[in-house]
PDB file of N, CA and C in Angstrom:
ATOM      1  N   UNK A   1     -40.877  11.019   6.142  1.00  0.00           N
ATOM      2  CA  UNK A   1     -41.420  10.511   4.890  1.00  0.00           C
ATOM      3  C   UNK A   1     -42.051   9.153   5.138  1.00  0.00           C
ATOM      4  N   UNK A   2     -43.004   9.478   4.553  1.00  0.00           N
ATOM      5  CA  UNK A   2     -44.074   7.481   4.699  1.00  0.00           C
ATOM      6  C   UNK A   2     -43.471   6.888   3.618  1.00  0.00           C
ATOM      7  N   UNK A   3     -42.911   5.775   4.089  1.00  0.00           N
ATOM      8  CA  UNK A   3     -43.056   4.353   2.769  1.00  0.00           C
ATOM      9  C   UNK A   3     -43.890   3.809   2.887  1.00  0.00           C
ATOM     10  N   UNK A   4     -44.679   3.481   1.585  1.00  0.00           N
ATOM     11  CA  UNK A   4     -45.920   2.027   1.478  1.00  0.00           C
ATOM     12  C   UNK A   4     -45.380   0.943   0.838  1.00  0.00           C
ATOM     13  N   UNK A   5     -46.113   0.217   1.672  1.00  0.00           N
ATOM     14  CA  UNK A   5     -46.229  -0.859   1.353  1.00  0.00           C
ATOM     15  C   UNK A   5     -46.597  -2.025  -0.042  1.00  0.00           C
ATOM     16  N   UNK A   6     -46.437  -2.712  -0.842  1.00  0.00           N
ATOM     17  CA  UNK A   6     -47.212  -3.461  -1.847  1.00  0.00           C
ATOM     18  C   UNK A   6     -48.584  -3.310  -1.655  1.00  0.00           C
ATOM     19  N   UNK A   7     -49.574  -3.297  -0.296  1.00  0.00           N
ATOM     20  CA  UNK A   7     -50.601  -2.676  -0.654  1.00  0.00           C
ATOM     21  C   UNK A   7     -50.917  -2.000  -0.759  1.00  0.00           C
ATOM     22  N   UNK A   8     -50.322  -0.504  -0.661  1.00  0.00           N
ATOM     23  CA  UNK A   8     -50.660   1.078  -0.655  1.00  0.00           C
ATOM     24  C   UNK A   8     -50.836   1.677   0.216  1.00  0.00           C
ATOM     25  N   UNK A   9     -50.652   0.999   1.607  1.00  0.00           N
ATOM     26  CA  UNK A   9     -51.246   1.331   3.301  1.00  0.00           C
ATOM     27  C   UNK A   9     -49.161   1.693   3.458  1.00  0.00           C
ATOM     28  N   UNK A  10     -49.218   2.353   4.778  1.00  0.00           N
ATOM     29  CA  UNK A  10     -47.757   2.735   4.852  1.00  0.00           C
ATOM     30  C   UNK A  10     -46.876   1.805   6.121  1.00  0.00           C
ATOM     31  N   UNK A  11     -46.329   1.603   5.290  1.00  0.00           N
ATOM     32  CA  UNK A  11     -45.248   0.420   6.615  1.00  0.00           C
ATOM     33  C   UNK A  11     -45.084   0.763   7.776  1.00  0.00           C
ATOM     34  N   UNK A  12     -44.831  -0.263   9.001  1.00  0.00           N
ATOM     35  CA  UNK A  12     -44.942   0.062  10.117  1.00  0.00           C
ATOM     36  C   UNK A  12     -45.772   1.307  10.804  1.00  0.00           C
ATOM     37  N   UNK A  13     -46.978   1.104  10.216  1.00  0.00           N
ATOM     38  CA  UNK A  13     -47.878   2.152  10.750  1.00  0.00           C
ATOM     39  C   UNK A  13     -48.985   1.206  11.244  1.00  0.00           C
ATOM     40  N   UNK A  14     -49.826   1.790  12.123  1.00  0.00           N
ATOM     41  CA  UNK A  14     -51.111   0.883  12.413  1.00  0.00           C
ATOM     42  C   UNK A  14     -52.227   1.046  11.058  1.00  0.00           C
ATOM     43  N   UNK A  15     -52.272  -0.170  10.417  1.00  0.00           N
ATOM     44  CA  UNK A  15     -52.881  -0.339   8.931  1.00  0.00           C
ATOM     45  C   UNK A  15     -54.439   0.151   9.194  1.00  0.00           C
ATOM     46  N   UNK A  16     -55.102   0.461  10.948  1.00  0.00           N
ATOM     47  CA  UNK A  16     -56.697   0.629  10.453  1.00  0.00           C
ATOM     48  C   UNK A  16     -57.347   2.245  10.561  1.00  0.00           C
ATOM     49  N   UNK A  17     -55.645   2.722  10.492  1.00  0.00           N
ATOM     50  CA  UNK A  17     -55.508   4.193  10.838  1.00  0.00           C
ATOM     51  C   UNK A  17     -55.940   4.928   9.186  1.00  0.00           C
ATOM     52  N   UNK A  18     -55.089   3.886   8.330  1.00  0.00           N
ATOM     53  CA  UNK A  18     -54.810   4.540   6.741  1.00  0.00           C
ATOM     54  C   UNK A  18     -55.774   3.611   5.794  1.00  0.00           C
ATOM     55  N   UNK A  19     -56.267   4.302   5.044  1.00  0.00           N
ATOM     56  CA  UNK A  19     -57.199   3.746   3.869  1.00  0.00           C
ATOM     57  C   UNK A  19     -56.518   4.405   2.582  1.00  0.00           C
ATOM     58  N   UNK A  20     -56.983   3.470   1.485  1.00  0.00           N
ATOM     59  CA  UNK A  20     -56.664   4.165   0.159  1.00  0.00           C
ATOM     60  C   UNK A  20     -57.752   3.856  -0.258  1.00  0.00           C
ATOM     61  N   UNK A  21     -58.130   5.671  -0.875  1.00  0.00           N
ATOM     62  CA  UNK A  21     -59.934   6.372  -1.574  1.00  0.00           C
ATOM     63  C   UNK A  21     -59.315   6.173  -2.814  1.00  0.00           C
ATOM     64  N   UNK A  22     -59.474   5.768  -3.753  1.00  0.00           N
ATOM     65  CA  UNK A  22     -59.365   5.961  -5.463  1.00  0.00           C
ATOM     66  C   UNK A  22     -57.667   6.357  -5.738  1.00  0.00           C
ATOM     67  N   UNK A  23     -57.101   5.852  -4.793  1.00  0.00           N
ATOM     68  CA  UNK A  23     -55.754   5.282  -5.336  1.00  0.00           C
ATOM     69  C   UNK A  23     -54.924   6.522  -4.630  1.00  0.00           C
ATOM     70  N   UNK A  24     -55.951   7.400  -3.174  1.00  0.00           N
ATOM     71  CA  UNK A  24     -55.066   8.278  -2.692  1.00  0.00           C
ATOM     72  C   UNK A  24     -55.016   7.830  -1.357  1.00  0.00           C
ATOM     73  N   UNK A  25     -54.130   8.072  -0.452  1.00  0.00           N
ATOM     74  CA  UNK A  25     -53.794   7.595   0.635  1.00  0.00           C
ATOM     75  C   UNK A  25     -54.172   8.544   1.766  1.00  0.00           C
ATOM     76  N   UNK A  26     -55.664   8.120   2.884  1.00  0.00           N
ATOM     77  CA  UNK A  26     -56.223   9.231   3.285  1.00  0.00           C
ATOM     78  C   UNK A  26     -55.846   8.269   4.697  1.00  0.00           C
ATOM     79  N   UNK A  27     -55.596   9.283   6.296  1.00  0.00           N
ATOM     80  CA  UNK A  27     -55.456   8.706   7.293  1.00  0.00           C
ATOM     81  C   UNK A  27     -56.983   9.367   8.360  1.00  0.00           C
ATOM     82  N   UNK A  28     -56.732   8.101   9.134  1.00  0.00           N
ATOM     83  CA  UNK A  28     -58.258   8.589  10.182  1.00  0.00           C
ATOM     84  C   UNK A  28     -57.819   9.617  11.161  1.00  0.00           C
ATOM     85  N   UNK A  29     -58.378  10.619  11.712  1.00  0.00           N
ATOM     86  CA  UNK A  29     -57.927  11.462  12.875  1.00  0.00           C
ATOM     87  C   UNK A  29     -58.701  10.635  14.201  1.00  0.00           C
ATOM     88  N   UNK A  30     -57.862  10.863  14.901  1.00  0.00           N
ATOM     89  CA  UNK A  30     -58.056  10.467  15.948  1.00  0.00           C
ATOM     90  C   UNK A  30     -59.184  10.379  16.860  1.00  0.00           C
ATOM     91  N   UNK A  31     -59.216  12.226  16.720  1.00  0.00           N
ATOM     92  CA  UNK A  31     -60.385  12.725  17.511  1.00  0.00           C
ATOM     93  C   UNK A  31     -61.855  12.462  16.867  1.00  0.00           C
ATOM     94  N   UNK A  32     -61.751  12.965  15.624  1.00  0.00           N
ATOM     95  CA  UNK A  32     -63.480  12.583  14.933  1.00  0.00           C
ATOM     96  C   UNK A  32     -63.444  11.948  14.393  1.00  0.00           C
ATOM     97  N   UNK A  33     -62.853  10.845  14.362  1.00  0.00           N
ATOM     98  CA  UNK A  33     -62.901   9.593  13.303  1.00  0.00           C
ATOM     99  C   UNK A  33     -62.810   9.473  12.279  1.00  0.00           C
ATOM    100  N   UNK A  34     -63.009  10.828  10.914  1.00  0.00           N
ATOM    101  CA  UNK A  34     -63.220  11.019   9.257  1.00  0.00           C
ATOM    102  C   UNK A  34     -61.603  11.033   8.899  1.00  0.00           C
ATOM    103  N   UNK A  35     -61.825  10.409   7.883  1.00  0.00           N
ATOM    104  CA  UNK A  35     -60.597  10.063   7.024  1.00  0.00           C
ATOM    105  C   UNK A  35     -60.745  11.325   5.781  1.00  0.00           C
ATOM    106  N   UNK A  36     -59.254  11.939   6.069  1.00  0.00           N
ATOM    107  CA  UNK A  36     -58.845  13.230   5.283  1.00  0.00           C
ATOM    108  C   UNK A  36     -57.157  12.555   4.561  1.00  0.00           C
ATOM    109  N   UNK A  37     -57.395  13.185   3.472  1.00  0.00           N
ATOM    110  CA  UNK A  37     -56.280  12.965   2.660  1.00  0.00           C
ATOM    111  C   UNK A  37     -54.783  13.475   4.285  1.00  0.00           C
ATOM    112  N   UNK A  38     -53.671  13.119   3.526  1.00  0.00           N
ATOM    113  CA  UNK A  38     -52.629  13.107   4.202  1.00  0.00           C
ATOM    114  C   UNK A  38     -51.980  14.799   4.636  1.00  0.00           C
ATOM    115  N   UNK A  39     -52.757  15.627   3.340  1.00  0.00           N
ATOM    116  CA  UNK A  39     -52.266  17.105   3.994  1.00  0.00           C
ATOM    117  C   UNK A  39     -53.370  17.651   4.902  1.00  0.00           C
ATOM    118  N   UNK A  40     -54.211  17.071   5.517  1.00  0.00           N
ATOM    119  CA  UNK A  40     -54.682  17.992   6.805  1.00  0.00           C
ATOM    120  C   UNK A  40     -54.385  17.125   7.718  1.00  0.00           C
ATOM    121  N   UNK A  41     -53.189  16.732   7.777  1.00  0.00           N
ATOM    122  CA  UNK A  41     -52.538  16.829   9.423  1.00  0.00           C
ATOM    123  C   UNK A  41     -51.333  17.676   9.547  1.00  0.00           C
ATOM    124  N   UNK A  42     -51.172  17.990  10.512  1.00  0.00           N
ATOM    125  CA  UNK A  42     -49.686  19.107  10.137  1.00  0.00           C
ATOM    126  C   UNK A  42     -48.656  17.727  10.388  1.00  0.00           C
ATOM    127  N   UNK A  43     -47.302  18.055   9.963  1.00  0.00           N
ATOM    128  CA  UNK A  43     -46.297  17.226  10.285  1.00  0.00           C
ATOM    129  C   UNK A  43     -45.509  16.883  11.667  1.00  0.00           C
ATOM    130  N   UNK A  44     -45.155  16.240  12.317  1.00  0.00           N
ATOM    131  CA  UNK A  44     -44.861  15.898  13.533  1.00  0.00           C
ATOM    132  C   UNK A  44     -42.997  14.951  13.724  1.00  0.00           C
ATOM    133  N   UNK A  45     -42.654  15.983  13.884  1.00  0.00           N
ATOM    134  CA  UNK A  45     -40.757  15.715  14.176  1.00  0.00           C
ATOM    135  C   UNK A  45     -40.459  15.320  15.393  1.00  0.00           C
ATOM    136  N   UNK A  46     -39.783  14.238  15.722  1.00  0.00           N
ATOM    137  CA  UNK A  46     -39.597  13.520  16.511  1.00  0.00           C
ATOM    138  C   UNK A  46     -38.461  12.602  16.574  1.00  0.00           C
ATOM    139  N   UNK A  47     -37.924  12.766  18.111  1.00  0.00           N
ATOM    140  CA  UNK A  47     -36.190  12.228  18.497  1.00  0.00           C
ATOM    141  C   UNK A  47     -36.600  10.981  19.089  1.00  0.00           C
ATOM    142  N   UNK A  48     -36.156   9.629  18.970  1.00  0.00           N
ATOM    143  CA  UNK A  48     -35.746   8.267  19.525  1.00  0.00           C
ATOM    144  C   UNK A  48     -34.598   7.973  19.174  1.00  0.00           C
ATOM    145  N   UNK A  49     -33.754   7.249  20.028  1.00  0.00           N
ATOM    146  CA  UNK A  49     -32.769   7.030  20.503  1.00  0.00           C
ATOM    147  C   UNK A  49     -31.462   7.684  19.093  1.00  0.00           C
ATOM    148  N   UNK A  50     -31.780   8.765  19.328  1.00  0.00           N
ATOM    149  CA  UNK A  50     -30.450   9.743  18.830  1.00  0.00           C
ATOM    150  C   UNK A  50     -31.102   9.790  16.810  1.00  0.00           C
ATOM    151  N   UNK A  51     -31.976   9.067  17.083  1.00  0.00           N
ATOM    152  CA  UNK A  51     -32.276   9.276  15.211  1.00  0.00           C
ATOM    153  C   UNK A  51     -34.049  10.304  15.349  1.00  0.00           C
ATOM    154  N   UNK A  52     -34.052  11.024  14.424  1.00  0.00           N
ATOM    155  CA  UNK A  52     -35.289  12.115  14.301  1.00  0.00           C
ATOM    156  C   UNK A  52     -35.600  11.116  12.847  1.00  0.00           C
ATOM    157  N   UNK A  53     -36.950  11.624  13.364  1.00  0.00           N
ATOM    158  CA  UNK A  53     -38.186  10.982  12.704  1.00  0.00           C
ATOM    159  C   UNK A  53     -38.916  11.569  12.150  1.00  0.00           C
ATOM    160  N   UNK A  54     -40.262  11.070  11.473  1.00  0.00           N
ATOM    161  CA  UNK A  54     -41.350  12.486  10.541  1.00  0.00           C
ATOM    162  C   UNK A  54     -42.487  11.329  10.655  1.00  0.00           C
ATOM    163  N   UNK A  55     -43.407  12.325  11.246  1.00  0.00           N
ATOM    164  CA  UNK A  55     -44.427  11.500  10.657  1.00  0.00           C
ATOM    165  C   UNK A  55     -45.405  12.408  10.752  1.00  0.00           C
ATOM    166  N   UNK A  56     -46.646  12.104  11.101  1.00  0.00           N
ATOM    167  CA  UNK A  56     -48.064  13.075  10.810  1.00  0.00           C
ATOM    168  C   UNK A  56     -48.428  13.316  12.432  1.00  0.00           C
ATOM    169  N   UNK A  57     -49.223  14.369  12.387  1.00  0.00           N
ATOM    170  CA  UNK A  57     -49.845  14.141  14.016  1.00  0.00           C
ATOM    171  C   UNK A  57     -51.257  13.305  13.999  1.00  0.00           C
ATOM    172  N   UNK A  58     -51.700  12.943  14.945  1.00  0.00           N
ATOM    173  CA  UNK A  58     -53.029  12.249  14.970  1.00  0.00           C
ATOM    174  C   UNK A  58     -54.137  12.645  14.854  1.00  0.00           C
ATOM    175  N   UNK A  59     -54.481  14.437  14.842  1.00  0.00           N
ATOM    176  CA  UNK A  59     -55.449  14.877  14.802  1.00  0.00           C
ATOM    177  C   UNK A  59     -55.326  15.633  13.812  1.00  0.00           C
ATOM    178  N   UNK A  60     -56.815  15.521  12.751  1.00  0.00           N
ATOM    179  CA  UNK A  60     -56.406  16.582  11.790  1.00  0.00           C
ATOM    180  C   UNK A  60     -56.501  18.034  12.086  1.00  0.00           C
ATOM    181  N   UNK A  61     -56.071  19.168  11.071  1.00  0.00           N
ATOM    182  CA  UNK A  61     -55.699  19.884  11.309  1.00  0.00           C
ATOM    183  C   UNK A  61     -57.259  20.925  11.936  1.00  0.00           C
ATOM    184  N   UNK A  62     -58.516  20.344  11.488  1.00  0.00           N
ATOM    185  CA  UNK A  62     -59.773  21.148  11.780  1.00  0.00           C
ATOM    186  C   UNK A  62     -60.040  20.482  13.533  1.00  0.00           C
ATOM    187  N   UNK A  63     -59.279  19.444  14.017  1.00  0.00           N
ATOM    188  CA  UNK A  63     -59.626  19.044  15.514  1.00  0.00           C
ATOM    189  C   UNK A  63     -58.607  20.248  15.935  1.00  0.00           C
ATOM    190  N   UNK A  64     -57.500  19.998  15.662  1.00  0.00           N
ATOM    191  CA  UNK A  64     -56.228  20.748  16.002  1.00  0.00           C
ATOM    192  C   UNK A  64     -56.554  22.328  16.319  1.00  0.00           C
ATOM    193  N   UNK A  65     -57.446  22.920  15.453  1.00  0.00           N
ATOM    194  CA  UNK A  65     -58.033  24.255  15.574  1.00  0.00           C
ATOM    195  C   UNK A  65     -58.970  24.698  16.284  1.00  0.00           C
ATOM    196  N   UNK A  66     -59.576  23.472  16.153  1.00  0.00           N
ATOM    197  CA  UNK A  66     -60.875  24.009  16.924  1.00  0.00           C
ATOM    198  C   UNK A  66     -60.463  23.555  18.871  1.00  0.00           C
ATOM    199  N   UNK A  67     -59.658  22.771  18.949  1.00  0.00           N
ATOM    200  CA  UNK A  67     -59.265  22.123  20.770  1.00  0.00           C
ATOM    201  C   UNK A  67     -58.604  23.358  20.719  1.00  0.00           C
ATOM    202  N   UNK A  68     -57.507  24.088  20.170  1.00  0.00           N
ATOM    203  CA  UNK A  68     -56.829  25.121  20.374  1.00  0.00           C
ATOM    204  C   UNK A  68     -57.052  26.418  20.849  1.00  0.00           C
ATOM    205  N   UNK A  69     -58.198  26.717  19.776  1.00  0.00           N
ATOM    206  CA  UNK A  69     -59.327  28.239  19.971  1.00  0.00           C
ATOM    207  C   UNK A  69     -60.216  27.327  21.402  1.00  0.00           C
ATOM    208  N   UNK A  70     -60.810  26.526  21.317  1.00  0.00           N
ATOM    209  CA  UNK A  70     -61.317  26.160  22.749  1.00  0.00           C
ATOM    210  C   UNK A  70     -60.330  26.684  24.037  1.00  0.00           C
ATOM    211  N   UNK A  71     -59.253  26.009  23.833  1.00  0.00           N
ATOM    212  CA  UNK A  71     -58.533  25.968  25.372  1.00  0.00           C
ATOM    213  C   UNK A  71     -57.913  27.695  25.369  1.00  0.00           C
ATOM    214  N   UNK A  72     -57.726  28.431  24.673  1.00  0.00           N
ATOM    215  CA  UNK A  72     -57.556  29.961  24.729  1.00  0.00           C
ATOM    216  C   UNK A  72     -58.858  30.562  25.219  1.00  0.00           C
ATOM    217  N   UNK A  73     -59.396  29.919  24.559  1.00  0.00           N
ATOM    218  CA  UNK A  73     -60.997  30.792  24.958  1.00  0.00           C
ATOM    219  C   UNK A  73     -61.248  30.357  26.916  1.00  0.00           C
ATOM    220  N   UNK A  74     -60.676  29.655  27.294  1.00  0.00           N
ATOM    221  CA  UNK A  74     -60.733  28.842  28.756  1.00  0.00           C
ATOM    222  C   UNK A  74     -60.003  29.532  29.189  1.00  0.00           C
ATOM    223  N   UNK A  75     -58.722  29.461  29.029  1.00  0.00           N
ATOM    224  CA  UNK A  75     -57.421  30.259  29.475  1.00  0.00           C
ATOM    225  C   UNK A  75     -57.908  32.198  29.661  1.00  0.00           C
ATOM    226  N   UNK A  76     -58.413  32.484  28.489  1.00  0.00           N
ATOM    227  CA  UNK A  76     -58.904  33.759  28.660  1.00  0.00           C
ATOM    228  C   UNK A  76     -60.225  33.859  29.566  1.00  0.00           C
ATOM    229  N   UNK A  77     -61.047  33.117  29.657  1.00  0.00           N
ATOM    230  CA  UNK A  77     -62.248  33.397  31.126  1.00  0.00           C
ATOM    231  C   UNK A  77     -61.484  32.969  32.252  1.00  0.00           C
ATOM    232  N   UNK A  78     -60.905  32.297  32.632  1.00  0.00           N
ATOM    233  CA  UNK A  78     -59.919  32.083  33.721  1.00  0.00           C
ATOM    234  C   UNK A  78     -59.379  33.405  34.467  1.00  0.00           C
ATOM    235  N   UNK A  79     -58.587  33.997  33.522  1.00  0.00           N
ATOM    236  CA  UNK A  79     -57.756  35.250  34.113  1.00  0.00           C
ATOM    237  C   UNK A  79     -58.274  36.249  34.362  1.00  0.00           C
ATOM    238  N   UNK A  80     -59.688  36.309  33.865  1.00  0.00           N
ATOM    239  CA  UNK A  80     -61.058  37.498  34.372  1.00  0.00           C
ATOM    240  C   UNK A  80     -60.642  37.618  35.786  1.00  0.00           C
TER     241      UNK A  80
END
């Protein structure tokens, strides 16, 4: 779960990742740079030192699909 901050950006996150559009809280993807609201990233679970965590992944979910179908499509001319 994200907490924000008094300005609407989310705590302990890198602040030039997250913008707020008209009072909604949209994050940048990594890979193509466009800022998408918070549900096209899938969610991302994660263990440090014995406590699990939540947060978002870095790429939205249309990079996520399209690197995916890429590297299958590789994997499948390969084994020709």
């Amino acid at each position: 779960m994200i907490v924000l901050g008094s300005d609407g950006l989310p705590v302990g996150r890198k602040k030039s990742n997250y913008t707020n559009i008209n009072g909604v809280l949209h994050k940048r993807c990594t890979h193509c740079g466009q800022y998408f609201r918070l549900s096209y990233f899938y969610p991302l679970k994660y263990q440090r030192k014995g406590e699990i965590r939540e947060t978002l992944q870095s790429w939205c979910k249309f990079c996520m699909v399209t690197e995916c179908c890429k590297r299958a499509k590789e994997r499948n001319t390969t084994k020709k």
